[in-house]
C-alpha atoms as a PDB file:
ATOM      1  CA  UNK A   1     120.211  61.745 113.093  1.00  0.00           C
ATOM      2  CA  UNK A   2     123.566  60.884 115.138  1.00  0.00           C
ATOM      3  CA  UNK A   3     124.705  63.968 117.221  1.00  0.00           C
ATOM      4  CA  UNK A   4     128.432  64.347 117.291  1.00  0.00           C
ATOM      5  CA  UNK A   5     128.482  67.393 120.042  1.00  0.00           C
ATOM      6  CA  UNK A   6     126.805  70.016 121.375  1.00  0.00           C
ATOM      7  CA  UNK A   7     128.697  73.469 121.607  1.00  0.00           C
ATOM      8  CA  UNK A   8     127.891  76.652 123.702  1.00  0.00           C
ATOM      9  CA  UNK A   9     128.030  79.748 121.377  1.00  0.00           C
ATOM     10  CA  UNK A  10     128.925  83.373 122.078  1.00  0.00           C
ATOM     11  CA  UNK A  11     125.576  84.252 122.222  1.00  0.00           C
ATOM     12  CA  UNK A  12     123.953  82.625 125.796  1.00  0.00           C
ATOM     13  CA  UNK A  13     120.639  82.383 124.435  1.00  0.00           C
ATOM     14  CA  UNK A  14     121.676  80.082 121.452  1.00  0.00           C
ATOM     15  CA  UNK A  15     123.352  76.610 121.549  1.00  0.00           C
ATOM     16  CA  UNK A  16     125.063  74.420 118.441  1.00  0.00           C
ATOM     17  CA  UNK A  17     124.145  70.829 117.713  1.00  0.00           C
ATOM     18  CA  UNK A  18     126.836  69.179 115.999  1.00  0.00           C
ATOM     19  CA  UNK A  19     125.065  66.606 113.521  1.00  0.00           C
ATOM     20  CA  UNK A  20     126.962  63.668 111.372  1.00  0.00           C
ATOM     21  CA  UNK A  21     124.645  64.067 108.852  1.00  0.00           C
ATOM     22  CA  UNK A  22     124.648  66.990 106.378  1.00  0.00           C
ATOM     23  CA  UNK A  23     121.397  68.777 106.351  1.00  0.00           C
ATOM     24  CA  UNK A  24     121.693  71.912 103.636  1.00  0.00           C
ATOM     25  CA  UNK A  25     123.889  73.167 101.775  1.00  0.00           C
ATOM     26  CA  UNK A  26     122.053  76.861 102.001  1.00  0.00           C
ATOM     27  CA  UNK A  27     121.355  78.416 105.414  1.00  0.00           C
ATOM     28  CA  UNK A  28     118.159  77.952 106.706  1.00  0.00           C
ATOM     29  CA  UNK A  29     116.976  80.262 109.029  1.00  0.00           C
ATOM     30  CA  UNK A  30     114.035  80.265 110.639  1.00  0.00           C
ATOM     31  CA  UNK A  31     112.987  83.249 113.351  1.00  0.00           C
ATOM     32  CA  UNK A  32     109.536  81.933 114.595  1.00  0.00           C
ATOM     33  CA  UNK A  33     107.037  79.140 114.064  1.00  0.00           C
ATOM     34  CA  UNK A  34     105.328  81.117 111.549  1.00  0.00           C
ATOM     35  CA  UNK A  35     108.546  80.859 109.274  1.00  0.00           C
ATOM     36  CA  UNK A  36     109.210  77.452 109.514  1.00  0.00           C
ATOM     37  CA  UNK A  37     106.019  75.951 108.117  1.00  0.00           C
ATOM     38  CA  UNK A  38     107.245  74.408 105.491  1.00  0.00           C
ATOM     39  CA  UNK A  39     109.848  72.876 106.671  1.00  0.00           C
ATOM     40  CA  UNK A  40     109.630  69.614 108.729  1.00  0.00           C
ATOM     41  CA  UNK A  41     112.881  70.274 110.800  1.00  0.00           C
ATOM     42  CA  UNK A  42     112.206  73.616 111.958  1.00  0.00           C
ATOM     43  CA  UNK A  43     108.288  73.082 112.815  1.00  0.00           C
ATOM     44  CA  UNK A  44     109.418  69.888 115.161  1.00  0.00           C
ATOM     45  CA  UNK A  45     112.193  72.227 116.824  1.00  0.00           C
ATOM     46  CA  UNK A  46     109.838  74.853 117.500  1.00  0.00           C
ATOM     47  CA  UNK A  47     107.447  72.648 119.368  1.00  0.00           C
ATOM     48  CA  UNK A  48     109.780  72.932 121.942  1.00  0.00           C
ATOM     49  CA  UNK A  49     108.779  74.922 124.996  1.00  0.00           C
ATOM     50  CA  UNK A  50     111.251  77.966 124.804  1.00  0.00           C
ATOM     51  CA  UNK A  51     113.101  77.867 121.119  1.00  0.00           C
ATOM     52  CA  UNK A  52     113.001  81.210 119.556  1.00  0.00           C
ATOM     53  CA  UNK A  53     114.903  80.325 116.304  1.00  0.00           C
ATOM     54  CA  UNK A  54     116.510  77.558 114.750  1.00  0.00           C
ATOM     55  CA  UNK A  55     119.110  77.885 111.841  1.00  0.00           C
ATOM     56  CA  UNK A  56     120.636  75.105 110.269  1.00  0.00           C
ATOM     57  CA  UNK A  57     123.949  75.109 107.445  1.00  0.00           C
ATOM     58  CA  UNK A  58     125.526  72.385 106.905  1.00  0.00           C
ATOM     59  CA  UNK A  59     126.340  69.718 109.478  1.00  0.00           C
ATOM     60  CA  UNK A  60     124.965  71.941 112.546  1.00  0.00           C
ATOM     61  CA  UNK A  61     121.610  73.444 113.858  1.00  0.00           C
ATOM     62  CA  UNK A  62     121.778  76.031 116.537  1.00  0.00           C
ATOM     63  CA  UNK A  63     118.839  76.717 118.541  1.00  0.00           C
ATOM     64  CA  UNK A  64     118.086  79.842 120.299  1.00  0.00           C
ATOM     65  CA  UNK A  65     115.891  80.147 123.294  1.00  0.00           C
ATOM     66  CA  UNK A  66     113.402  82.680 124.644  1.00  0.00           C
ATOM     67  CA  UNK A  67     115.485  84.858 127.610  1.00  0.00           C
ATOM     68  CA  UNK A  68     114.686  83.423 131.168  1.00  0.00           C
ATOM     69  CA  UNK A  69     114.024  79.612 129.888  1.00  0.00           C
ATOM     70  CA  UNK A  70     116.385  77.221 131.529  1.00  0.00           C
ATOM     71  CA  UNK A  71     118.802  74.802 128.893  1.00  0.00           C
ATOM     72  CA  UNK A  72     118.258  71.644 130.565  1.00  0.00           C
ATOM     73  CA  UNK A  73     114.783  70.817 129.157  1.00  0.00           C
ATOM     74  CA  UNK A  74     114.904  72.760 125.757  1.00  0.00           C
ATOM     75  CA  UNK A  75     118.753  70.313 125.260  1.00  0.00           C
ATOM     76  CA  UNK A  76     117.038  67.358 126.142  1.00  0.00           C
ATOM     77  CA  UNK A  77     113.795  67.783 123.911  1.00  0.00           C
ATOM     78  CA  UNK A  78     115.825  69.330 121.094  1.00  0.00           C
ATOM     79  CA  UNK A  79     118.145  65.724 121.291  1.00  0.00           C
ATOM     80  CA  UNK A  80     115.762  63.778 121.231  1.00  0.00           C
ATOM     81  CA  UNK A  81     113.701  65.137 118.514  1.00  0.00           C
ATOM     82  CA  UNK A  82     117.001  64.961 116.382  1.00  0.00           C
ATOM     83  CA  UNK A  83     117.888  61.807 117.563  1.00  0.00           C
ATOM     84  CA  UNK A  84     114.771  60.791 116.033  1.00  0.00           C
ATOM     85  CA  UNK A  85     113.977  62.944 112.900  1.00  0.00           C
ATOM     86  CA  UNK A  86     114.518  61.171 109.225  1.00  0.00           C
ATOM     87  CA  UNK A  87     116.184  64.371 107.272  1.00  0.00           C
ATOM     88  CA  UNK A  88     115.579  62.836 103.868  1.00  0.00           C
ATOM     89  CA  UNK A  89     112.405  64.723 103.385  1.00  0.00           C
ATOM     90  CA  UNK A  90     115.138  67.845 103.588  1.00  0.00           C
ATOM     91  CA  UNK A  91     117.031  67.028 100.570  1.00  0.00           C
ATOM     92  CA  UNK A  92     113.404  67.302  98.833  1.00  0.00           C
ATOM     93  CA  UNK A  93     112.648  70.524 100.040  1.00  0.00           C
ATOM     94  CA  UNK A  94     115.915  71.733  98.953  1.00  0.00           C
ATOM     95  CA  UNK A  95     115.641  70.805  95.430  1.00  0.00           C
ATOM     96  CA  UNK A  96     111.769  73.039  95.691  1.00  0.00           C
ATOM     97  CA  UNK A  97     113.534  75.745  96.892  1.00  0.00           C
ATOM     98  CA  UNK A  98     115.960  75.849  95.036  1.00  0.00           C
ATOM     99  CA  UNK A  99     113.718  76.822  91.591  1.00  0.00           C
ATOM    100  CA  UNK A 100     112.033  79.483  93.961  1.00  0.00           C
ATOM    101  CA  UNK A 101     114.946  82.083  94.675  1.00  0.00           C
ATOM    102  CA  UNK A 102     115.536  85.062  92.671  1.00  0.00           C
ATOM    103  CA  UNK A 103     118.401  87.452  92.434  1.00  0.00           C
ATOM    104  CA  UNK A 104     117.290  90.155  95.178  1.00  0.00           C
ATOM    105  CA  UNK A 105     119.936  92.576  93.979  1.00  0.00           C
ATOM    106  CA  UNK A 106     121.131  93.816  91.011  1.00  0.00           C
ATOM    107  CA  UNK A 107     123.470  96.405  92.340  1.00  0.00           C
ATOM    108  CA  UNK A 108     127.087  96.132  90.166  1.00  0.00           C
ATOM    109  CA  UNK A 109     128.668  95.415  94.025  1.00  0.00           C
ATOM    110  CA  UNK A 110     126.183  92.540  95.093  1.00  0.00           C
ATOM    111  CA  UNK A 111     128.358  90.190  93.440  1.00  0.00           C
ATOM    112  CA  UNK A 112     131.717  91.073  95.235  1.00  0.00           C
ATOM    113  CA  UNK A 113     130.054  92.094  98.521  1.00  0.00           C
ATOM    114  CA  UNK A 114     128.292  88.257  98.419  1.00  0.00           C
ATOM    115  CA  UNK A 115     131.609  86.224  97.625  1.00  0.00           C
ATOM    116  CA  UNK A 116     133.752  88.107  99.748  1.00  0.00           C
ATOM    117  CA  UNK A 117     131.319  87.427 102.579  1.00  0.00           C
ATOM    118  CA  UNK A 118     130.671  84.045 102.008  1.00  0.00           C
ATOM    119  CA  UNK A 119     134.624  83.199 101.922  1.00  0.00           C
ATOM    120  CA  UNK A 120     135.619  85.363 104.713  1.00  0.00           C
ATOM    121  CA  UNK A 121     132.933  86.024 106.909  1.00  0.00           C
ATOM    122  CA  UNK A 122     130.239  83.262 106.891  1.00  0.00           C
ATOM    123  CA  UNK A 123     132.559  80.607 108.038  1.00  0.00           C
ATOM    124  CA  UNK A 124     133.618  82.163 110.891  1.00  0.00           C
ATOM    125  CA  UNK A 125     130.418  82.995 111.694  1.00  0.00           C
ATOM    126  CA  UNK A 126     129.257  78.904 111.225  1.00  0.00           C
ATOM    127  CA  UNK A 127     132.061  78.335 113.728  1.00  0.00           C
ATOM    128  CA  UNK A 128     129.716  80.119 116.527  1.00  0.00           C
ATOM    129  CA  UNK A 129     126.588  78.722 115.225  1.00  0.00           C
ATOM    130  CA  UNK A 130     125.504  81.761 112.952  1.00  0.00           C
ATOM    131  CA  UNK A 131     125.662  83.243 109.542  1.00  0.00           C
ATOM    132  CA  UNK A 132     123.759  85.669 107.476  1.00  0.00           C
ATOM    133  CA  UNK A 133     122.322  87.349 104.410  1.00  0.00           C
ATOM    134  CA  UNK A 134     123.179  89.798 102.404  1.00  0.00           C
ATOM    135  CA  UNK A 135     119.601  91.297 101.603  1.00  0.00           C
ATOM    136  CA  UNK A 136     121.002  94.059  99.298  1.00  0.00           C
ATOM    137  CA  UNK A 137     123.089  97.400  98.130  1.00  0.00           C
ATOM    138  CA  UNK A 138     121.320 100.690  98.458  1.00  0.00           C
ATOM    139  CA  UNK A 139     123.916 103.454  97.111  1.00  0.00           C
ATOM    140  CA  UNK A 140     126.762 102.338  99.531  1.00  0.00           C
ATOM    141  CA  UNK A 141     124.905 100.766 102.314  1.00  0.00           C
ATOM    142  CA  UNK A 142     124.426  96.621 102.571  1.00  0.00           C
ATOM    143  CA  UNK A 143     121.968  95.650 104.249  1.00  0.00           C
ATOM    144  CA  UNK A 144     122.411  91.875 105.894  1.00  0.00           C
ATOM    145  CA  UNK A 145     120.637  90.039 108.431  1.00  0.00           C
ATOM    146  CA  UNK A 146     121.928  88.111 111.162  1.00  0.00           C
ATOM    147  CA  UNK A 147     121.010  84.439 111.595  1.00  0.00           C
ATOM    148  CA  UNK A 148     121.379  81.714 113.813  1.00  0.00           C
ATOM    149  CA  UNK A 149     123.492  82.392 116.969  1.00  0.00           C
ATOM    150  CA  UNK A 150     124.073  86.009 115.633  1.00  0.00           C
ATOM    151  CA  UNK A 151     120.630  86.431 115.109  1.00  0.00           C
ATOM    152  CA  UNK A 152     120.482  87.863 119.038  1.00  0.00           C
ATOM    153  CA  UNK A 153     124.102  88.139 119.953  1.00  0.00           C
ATOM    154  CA  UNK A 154     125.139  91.297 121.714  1.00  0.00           C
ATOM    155  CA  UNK A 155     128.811  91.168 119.737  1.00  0.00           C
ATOM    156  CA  UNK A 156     127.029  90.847 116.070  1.00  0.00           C
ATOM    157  CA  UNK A 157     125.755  94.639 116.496  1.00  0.00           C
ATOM    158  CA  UNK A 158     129.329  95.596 117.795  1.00  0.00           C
ATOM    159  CA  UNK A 159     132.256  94.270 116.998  1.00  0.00           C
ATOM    160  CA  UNK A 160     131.210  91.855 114.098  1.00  0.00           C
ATOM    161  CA  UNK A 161     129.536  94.188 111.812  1.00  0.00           C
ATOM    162  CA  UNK A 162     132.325  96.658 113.020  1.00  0.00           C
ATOM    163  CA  UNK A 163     134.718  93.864 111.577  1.00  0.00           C
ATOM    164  CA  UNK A 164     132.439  93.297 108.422  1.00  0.00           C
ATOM    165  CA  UNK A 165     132.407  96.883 107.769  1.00  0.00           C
ATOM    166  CA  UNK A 166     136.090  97.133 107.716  1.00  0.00           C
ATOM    167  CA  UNK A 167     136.252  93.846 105.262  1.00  0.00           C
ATOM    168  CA  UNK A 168     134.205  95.394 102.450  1.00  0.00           C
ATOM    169  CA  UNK A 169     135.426  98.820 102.492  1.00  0.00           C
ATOM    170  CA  UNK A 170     138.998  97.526 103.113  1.00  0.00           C
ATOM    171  CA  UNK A 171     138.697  95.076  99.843  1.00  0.00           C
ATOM    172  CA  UNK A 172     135.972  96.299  97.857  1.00  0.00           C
ATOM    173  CA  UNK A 173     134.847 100.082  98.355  1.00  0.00           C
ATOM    174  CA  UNK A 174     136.238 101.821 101.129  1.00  0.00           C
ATOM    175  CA  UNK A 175     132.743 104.352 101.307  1.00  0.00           C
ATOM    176  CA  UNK A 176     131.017 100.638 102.124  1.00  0.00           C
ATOM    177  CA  UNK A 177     128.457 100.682 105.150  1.00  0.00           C
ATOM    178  CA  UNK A 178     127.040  97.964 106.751  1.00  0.00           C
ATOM    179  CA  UNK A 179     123.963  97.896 108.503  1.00  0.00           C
ATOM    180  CA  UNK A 180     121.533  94.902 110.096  1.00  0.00           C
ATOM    181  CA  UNK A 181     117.640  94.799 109.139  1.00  0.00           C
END
């Protein structure tokens, strides 16, 4: 894999690898070892000394560290383990999951709450490395989870879900809560 540029995020635990190569079309996410053990990507990332997560969407992976490890080391393994990873085995794994994932809501909201997110919110959010999930719709709460970048930024728990908050009830329901799992 050819990386085109690495970018700091708002979050100073988590970094974005800029990658020519498209890896997923779905956000993978990925908050320990334990998580990623089926996929090849993740597993090689996390034998780095000091990654906490690694998300990938797209043509990016950020990769968050554990607080008090310096960049330096966990940059250079991470590039060079990417330099030298063949992702076709990902576009296999893809096509598995993809038979695998079930509708986890089936509240008459999901639907909006999911499209207005993903055209409004999750790109901005890719921008800084991050994303996230809608997990579901109890009564007027949605529940999401943070990912990548986000997954451990200070501003996703302020101002972001503030900002996501607003969205929904704004153009959906304006009784909408948000809240992170």
């Amino acid at each position: 894999m050819r990386i085109v540029n690495l970018e700091p995020t708002p979050n100073p635990n988590a970094f974005k690898f800029n990658i020519e190569e498209l890896l997923s079309n779905d956000a993978r996410s990925f908050p320990n070892n334990e998580a990623a053990s089926r996929d090849p990507l993740a597993r090689k990332l996390f034998s780095v000394e000091g990654v906490d997560s690694v998300f990938y969407l797209g043509h990016f992976i950020t990769i968050s560290k554990r607080e008090g490890i310096e960049w330096g080391n966990v940059m250079k393994h991470v590039s060079q383990y990417l330099l030298e990873f063949d992702a076709s085995g990902l576009k296999d794994l893809a096509q598995e999951q993809e038979g695998q994932e079930g509708d986890a809501s089936q509240h008459p909201m999901m639907q909006q709450v999911t499209e207005l997110i993903e055209e409004m919110v999750l790109p901005a959010l890719a921008n800084d490395g991050g994303g996230l999930e809608v997990l579901g719709i109890e009564d007027k709460t949605v529940f999401i989870r943070y990912q990548g970048a986000c997954g451990s930024c200070p501003s996703a728990t302020t101002g972001t879900l503030m900002a996501i908050e607003r969205l929904l009830q704004s153009q959906i329901d304006g009784e909408l809560r948000v809240l992170p799992a």
